[in-house]
N, C-alpha and C. Protein backbone atom coordinates (compact mmCIF):
# COMPACT_ATOMS: atom_id res chain seq x y z
N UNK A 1 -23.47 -12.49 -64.52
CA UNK A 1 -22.63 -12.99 -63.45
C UNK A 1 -23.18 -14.32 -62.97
N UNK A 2 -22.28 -15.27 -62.73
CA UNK A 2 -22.74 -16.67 -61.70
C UNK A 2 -23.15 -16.70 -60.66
N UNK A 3 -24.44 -17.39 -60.55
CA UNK A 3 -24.96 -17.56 -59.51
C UNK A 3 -24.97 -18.78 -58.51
N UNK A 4 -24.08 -19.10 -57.36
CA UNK A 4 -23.59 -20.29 -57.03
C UNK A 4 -25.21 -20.97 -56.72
N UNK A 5 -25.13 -21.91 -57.26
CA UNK A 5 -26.55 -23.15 -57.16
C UNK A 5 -26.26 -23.99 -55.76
N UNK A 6 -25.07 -24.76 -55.49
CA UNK A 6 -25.19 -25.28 -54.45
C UNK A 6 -23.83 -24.48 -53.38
N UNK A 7 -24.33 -24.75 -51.80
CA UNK A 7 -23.21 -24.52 -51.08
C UNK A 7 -21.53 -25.30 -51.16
N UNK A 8 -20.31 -24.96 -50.98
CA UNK A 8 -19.64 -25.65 -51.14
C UNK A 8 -19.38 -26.15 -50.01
N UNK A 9 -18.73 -27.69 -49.73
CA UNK A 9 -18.61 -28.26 -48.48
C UNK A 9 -17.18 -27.48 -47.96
N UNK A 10 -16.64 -27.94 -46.51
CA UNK A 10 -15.93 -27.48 -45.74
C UNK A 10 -14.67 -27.45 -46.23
N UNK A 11 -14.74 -29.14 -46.71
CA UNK A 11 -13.51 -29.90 -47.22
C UNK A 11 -13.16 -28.98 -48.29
N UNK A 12 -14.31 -28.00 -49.56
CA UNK A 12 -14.02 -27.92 -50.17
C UNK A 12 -13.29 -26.69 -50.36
N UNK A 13 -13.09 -25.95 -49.25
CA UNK A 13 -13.20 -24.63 -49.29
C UNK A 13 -11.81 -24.75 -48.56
N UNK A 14 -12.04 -26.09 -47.45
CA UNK A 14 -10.37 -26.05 -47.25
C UNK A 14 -9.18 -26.47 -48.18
N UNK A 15 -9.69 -26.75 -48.90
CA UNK A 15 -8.64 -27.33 -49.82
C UNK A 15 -8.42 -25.96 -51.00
N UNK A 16 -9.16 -24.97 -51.24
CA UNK A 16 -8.66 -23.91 -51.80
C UNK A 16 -8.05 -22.96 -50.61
N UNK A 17 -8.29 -22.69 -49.59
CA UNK A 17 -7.68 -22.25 -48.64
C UNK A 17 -6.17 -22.81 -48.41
N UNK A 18 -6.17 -23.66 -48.74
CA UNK A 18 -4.31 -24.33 -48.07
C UNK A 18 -3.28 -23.37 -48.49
N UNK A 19 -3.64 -22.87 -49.88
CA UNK A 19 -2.14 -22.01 -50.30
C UNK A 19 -2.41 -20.56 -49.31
N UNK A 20 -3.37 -20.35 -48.37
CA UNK A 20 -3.28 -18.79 -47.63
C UNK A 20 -2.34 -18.84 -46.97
N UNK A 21 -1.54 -19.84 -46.84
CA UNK A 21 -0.64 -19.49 -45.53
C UNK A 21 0.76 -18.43 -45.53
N UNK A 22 1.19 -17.95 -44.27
CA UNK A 22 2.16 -16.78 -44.11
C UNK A 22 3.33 -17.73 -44.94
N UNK A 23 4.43 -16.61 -45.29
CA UNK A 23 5.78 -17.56 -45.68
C UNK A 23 7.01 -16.91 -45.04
N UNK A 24 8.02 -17.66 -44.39
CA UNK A 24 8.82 -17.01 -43.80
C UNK A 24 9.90 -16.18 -45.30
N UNK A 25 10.20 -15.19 -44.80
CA UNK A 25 10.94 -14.33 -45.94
C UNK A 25 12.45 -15.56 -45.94
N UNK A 26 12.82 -15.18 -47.37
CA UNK A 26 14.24 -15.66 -47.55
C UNK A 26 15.37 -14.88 -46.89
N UNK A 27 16.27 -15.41 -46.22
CA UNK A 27 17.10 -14.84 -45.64
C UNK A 27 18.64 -15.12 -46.22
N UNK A 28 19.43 -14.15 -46.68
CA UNK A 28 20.77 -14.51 -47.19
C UNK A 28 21.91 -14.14 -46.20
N UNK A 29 22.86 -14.56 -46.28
CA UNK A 29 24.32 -13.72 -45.83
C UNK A 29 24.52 -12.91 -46.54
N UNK A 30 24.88 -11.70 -45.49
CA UNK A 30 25.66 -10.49 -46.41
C UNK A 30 26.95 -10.98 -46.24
N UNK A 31 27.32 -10.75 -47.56
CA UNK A 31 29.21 -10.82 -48.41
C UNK A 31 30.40 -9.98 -47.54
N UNK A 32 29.79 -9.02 -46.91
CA UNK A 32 30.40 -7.55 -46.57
C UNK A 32 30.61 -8.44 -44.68
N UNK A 33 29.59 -8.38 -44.37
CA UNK A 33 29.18 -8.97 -42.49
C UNK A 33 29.26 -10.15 -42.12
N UNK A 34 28.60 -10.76 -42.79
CA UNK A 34 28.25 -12.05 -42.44
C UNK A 34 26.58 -12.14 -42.03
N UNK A 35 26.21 -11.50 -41.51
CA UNK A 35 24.92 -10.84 -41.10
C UNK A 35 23.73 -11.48 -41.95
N UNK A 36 22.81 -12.24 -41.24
CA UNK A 36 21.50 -12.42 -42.19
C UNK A 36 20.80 -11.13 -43.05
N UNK A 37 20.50 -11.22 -44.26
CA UNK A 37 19.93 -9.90 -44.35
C UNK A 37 18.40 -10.49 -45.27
N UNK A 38 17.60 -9.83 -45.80
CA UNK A 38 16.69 -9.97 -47.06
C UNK A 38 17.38 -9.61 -48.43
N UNK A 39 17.45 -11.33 -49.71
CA UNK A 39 17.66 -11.14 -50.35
C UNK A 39 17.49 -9.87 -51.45
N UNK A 40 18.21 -9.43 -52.16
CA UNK A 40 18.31 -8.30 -52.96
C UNK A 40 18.06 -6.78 -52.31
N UNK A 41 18.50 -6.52 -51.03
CA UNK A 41 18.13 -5.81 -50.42
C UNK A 41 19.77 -5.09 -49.32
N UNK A 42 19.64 -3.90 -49.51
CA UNK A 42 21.30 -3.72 -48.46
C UNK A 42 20.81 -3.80 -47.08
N UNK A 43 22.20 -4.42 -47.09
CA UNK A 43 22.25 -4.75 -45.44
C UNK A 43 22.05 -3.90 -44.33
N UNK A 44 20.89 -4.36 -43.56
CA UNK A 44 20.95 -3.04 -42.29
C UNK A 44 21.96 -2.80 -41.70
N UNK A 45 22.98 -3.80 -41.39
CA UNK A 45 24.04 -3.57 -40.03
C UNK A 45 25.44 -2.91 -40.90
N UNK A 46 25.44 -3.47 -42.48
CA UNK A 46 26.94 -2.73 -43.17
C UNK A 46 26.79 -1.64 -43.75
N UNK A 47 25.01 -1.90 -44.76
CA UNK A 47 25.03 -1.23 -45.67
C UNK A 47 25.37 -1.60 -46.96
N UNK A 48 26.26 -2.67 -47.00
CA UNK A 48 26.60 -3.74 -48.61
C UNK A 48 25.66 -4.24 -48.97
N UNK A 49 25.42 -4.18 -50.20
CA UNK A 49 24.51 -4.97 -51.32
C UNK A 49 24.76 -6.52 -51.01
């Protein structure tokens, strides 16, 4: 196994860190409501795909 030789700087650790961030979910119209829902997922308020 590797044994890290030097510390990594701040910069460097932030710059692999950048992709951690939250992502807001995709939100579609349901066909059926109109209603925001989560893609590929039935609608809470109709029940339509």
């Amino acid at each position: 196994m590797a044994v890290q030789q030097r510390r990594n700087s701040k910069t460097r650790t932030a710059k692999r860190r950048t992709h951690y961030k939250l992502m807001a979910p995709t939100l579609v119209k349901c066909p059926g409501c109109g209603e925001l829902k989560l893609a590929h997922r039935a609608c809470p308020n109709c029940g339509h795909k």
